[in-house]
Protein backbone atom coordinates (compact mmCIF):
# COMPACT_ATOMS: atom_id res chain seq x y z
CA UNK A 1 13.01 -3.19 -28.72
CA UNK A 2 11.87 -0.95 -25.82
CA UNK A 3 9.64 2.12 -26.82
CA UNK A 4 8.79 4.38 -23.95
CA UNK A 5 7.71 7.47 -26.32
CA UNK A 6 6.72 7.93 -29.55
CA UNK A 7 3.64 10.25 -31.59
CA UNK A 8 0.58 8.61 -33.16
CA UNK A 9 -2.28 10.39 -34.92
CA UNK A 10 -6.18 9.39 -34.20
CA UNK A 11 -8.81 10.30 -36.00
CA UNK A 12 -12.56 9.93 -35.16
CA UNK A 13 -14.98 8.30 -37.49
CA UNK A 14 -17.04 10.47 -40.39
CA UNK A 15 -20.66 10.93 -39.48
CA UNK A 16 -22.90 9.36 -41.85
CA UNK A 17 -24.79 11.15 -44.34
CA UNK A 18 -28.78 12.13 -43.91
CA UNK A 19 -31.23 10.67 -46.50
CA UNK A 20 -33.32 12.39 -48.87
CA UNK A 21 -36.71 10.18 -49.16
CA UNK A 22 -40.27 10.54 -49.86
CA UNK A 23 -42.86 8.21 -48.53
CA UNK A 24 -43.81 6.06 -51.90
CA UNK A 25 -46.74 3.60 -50.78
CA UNK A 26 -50.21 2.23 -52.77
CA UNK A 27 -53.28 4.29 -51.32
CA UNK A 28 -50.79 7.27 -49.35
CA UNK A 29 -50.97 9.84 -51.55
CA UNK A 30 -49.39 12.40 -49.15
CA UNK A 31 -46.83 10.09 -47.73
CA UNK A 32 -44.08 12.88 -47.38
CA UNK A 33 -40.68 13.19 -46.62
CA UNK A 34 -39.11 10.05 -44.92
CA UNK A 35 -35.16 10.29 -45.09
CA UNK A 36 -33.25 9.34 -41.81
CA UNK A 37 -30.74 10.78 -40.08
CA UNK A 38 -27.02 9.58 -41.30
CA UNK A 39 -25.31 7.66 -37.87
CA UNK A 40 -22.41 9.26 -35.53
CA UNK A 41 -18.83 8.26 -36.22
CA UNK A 42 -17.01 6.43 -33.57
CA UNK A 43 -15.03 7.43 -31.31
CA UNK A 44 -11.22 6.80 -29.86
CA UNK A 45 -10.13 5.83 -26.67
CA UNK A 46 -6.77 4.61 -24.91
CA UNK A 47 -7.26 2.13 -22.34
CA UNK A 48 -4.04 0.86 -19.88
CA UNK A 49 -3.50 -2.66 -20.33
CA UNK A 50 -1.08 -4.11 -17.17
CA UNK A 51 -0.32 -6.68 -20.20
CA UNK A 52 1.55 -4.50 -21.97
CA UNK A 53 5.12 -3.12 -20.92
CA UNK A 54 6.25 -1.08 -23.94
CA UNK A 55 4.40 0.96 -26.91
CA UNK A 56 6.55 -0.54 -29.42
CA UNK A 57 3.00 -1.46 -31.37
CA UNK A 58 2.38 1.94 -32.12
CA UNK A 59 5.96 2.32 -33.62
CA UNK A 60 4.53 0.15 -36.67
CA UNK A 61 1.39 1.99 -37.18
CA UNK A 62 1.00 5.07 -36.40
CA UNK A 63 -2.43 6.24 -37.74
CA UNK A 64 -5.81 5.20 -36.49
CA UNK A 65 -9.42 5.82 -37.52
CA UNK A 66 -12.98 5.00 -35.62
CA UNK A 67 -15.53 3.43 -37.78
CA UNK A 68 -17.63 5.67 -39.60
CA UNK A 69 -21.28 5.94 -39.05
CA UNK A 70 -23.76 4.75 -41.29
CA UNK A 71 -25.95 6.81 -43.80
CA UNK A 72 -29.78 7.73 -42.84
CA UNK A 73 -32.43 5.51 -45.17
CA UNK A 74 -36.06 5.82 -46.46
CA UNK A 75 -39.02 4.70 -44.21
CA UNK A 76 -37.18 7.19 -41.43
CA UNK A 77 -34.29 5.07 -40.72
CA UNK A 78 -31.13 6.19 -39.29
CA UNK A 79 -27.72 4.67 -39.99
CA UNK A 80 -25.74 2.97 -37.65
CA UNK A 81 -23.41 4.50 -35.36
CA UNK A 82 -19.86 3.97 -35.81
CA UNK A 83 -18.17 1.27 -33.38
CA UNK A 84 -15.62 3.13 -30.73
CA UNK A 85 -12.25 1.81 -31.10
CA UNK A 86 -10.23 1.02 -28.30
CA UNK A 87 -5.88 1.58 -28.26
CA UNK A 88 -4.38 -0.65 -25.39
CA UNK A 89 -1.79 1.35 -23.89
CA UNK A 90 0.75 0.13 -21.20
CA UNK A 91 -0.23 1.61 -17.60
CA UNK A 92 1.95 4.69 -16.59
CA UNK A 93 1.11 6.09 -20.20
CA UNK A 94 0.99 10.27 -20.32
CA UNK A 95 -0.76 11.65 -23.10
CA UNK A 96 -0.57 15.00 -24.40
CA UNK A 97 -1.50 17.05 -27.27
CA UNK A 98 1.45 17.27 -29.57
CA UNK A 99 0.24 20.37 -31.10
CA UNK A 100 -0.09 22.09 -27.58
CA UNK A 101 1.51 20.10 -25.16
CA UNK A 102 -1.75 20.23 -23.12
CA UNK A 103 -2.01 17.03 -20.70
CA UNK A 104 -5.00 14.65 -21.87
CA UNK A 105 -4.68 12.50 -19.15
CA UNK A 106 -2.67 10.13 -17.20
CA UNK A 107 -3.29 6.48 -17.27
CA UNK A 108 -2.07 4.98 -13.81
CA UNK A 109 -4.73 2.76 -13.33
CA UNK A 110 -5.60 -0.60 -14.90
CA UNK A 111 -8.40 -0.45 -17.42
CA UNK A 112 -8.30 3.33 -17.17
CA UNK A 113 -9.91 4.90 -19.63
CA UNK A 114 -9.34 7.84 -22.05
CA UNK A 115 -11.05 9.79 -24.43
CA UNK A 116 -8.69 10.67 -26.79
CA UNK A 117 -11.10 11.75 -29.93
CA UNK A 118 -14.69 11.74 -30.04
CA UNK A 119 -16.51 10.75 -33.21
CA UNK A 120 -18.37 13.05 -35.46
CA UNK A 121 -22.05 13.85 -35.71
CA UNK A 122 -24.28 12.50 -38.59
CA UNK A 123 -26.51 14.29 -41.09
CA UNK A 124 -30.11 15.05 -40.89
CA UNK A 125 -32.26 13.17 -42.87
CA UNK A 126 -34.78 15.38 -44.79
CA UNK A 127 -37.80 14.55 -42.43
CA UNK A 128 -35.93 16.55 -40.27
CA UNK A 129 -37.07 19.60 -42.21
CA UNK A 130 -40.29 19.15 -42.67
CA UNK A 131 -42.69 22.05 -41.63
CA UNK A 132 -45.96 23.24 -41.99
CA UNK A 133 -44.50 26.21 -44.91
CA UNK A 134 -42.11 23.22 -46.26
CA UNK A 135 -44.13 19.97 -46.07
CA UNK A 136 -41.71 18.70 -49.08
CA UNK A 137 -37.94 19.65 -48.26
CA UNK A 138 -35.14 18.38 -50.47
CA UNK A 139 -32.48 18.81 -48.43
CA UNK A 140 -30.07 16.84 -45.48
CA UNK A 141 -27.45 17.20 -44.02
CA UNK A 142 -23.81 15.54 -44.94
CA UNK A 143 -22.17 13.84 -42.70
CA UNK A 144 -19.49 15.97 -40.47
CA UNK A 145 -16.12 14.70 -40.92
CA UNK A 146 -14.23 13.04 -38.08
CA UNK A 147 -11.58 15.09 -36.52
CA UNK A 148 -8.08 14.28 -35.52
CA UNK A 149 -5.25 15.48 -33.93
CA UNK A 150 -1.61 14.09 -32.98
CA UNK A 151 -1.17 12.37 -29.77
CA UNK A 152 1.97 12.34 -27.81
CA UNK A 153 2.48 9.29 -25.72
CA UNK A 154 5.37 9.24 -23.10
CA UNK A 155 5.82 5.78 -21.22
CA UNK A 156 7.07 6.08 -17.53
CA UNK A 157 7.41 3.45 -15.29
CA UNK A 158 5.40 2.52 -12.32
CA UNK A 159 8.01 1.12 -9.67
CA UNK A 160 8.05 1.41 -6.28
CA UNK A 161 12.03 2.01 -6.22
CA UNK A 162 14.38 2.94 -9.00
CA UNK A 163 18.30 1.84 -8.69
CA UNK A 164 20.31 4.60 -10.63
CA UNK A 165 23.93 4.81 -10.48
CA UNK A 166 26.99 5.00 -13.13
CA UNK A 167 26.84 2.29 -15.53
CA UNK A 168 28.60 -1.45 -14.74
CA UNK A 169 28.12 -0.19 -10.52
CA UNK A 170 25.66 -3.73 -10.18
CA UNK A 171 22.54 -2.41 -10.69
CA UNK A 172 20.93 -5.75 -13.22
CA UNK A 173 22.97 -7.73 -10.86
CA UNK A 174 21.27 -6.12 -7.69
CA UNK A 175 17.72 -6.38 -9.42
CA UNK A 176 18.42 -9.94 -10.67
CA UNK A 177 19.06 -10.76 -6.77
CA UNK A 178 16.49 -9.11 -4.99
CA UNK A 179 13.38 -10.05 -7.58
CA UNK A 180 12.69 -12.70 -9.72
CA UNK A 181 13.56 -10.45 -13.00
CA UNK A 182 16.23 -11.51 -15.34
CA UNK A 183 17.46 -8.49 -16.79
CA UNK A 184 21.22 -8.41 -19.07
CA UNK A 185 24.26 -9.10 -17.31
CA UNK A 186 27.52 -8.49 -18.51
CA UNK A 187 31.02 -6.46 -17.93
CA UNK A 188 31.03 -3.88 -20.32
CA UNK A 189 29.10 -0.53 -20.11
CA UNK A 190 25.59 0.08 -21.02
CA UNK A 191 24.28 -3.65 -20.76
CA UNK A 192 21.16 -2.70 -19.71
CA UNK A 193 19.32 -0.87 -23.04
CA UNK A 194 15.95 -0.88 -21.12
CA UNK A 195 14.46 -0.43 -17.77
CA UNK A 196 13.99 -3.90 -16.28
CA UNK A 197 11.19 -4.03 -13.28
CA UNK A 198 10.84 -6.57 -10.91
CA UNK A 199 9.13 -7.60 -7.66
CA UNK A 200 10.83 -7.80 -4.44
CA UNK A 201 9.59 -9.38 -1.10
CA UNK A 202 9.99 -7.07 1.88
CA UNK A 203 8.68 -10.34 3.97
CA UNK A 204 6.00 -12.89 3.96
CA UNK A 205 3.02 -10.20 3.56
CA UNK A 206 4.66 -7.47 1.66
CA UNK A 207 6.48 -6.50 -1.99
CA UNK A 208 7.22 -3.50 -3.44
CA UNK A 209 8.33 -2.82 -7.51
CA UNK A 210 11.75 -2.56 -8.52
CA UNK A 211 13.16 -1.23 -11.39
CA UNK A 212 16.93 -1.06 -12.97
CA UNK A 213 17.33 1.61 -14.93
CA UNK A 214 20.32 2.31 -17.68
CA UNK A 215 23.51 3.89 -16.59
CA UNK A 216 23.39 7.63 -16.18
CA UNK A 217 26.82 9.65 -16.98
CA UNK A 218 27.25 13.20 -17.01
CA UNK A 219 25.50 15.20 -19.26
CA UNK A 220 22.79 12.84 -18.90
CA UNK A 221 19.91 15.24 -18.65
CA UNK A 222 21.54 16.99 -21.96
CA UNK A 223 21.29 13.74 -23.56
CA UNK A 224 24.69 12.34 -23.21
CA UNK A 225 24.83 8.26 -22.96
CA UNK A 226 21.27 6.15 -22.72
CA UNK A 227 20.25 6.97 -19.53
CA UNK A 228 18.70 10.34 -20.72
CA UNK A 229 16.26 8.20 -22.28
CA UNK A 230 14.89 6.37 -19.51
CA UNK A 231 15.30 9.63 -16.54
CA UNK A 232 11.24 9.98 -16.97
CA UNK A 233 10.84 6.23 -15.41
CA UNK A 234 12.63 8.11 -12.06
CA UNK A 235 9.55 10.32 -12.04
CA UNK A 236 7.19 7.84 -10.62
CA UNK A 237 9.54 6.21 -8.07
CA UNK A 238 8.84 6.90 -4.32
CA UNK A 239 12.34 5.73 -3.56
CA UNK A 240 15.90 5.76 -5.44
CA UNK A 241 18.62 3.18 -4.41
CA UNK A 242 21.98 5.25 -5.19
CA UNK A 243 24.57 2.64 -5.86
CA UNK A 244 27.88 3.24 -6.39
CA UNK A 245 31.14 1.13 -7.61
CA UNK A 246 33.99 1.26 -5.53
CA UNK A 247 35.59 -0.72 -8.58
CA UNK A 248 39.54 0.80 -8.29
CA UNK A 249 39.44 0.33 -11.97
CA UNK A 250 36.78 2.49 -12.86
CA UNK A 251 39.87 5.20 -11.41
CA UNK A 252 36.61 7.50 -10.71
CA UNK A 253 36.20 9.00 -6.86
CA UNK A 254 33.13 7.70 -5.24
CA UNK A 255 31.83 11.19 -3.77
CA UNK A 256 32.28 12.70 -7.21
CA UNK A 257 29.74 9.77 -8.69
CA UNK A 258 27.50 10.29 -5.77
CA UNK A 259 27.54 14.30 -6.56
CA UNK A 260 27.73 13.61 -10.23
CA UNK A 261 24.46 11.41 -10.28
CA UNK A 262 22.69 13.73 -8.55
CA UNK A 263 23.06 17.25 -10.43
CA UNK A 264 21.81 15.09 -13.51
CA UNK A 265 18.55 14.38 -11.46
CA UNK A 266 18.22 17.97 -10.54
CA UNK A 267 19.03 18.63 -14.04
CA UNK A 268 15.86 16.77 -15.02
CA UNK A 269 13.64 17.24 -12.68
CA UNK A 270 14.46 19.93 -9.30
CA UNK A 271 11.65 17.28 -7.65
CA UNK A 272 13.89 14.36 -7.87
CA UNK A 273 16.42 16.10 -6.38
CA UNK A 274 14.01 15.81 -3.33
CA UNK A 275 13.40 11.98 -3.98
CA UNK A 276 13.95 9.58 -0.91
CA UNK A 277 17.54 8.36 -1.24
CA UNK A 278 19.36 5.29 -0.03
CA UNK A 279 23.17 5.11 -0.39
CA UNK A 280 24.46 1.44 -1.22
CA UNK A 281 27.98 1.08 -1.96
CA UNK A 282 28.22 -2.06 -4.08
CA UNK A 283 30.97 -4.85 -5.08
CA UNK A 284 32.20 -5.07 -1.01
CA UNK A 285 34.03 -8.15 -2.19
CA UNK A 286 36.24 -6.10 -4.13
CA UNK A 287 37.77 -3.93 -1.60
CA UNK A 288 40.10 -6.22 0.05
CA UNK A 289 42.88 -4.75 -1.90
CA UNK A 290 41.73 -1.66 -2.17
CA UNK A 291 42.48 0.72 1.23
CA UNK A 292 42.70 3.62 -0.39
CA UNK A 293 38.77 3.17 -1.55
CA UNK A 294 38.19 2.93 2.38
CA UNK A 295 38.52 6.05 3.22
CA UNK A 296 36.49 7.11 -0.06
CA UNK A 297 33.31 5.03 1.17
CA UNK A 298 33.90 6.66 5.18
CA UNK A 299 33.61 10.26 3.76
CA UNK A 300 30.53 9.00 1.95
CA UNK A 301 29.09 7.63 4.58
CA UNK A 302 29.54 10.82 6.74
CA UNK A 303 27.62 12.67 4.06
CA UNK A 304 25.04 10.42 4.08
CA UNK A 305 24.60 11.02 8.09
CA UNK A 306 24.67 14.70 7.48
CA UNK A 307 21.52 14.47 5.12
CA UNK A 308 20.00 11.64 7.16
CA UNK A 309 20.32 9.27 4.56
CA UNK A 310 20.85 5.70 4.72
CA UNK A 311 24.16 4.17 3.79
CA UNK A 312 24.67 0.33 3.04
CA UNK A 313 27.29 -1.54 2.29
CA UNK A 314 26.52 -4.65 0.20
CA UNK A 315 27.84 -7.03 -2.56
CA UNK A 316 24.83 -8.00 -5.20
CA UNK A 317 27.36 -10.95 -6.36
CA UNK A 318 27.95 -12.56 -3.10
CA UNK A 319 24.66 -11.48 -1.19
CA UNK A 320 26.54 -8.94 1.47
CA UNK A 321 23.89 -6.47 3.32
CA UNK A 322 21.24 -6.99 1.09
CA UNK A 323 18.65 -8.28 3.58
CA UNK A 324 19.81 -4.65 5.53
CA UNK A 325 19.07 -3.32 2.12
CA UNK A 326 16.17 -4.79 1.44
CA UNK A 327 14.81 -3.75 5.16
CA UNK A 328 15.79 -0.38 5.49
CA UNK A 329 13.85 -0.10 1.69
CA UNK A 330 10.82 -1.43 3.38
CA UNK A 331 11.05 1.07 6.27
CA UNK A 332 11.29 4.04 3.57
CA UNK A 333 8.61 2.88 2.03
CA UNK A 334 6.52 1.66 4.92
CA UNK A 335 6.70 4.76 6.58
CA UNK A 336 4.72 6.60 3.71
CA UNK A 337 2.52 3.88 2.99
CA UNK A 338 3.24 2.85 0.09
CA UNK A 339 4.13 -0.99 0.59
CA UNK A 340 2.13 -3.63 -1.09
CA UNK A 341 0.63 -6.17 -0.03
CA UNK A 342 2.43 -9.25 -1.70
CA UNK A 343 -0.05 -11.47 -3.53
């Protein structure tokens, strides 16, 4: 099961109660008061873990609690502070505020780290109170309790490029043959049930992240079909790979899937209507007896030199274009700096 979003609540630890305690020794007859302070709760932090890929732990428990601190002793001895408890989180994690909606932070970053509760204070012990008026006080504090809040936490992918396109146009199939990833491959629609990321090798040195992402259909950004579900992971790409099934059964018009795809990203998100596209007509093999689907992919491909885009034409089955593809991906991504070095 793939969870990408899902609310938990966190709680920091109780403070620990101060002591009420009088110095009782042989030969100190004015010992006075002696009770510690109680210790502070612990608090909660979320820490991205490149282990993890999904929050599908938190979907099983959804409440957590810091260790409380300890209660203040005699002989002016404070209790132990709570330990801090740590929630491994998968990187590319947003957390907000479910209350507000304010932004918490961002993890993007290995090992980031978040503060997503702090821990309550403890109580003062009674020698806390001691004065030259009140050399005898019988009073401390209680502990404060530990406060807590919901958390929302919204999973979106870190890849490099996202391949988007009507579902059953090749996309697993394209992944599956540029990177070593093994996503679901099949015929019918809506194979892929969750983003599948991979790395590619631009050439000896270099490798960027690639991720499939489920089918989008119209009405996608309204929440029509899966691919609603997964549009956040196209937030974080620097690059989309637009592929599009010239398939003469699908009986759909290629320029309508190219526009159709695309008002659902505006729909979304007006920036990834912006987003760095390349055009890749898949399933080449297929248009041997198919003219008509010719002249389709032509008035595509003038588009696509109208908005200075590139336009492929490959076949993920049979391995058509896709060292052009894989090229002019590096070059996008090159030119903004954003290649990695391949380790």
């Amino acid at each position: 099961m793939f969870v990408d979003e899902i609310d938990i609540f966190v709680k920091g630890g109780d403070g620990g109660a101060g002591c009420i305690s009088f110095r009782r020794e042989k030969f100190v007859p004015r010992g006075g008061p002696d009770g510690g302070d109680g210790g502070d709760g612990g608090s909660l932090f979320l820490e991205a873990d490149p282990a993890l890929t999904t929050l599908l732990d938190y979907h099983y428990q959804r409440h957590y609690q810091a260790e409380r601190g300890q209660h203040g002793e005699g002989s002016n001895r404070s209790g132990a502070s709570g330990d801090d408890l740590v929630l491994r989180v998968p990187v590319g994690t947003l957390v907000t505020d479910r209350e507000s909606s304010d932004v918490l932070g961002d993890l993007v970053q290995p090992g980031q780290r978040l503060l997503a509760i702090r821990g309550a204070r403890g109580g003062r012990g009674n020698a806390r109170f001691a004065s030259s008026t009140n050399q005898a006080p019988r009073r401390a504090d209680l502990g404060r309790p530990g406060p807590g809040r919901w958390l929302h936490l919204e999973l979106k992918l870190l890849a490099d490029v996202g391949v988007i396109g009507f579902p059953n146009a090749g996309k697993s199939t394209l992944v599956s043959r540029l990177s070593a990833a093994k996503p679901k491959i099949a015929e019918y629609p809506f194979t892929t049930l969750a983003p599948t990321l991979g790395i590619a090798r631009a050439d000896a040195d270099r490798s960027f992240v690639i991720a499939d992402l489920p089918g989008l259909i119209p009405g996608a950004a309204e929440g029509k079909g899966l691919g609603h579900q997964f549009l956040r992971h196209t937030e974080r790409t620097r690059l989309l790979v637009h592929l599009l099934d010239p398939d003469p059964n699908t009986g759909r018009d290629l320029m309508d899937d190219l526009d159709a795809i695309n008002a659902e990203l505006a729909a979304y998100s007006p920036a990834l209507a912006e987003r760095p596209q390349i055009v890749a007509v898949n399933k080449a093999d297929l248009l041997d007896g198919a003219p008509e689907r010719r002249v389709e992919i032509e008035r595509v491909r003038a588009r696509c030199a109208e908005a200075n885009q590139p336009f492929l034409l490959i076949s993920a089955a049979t391995g058509l274009g896709l060292r052009d593809l894989v090229g002019a991906i590096a070059a996008r991504l090159d030119a903004t700096g954003w290649l990695r070095a391949a380790s």
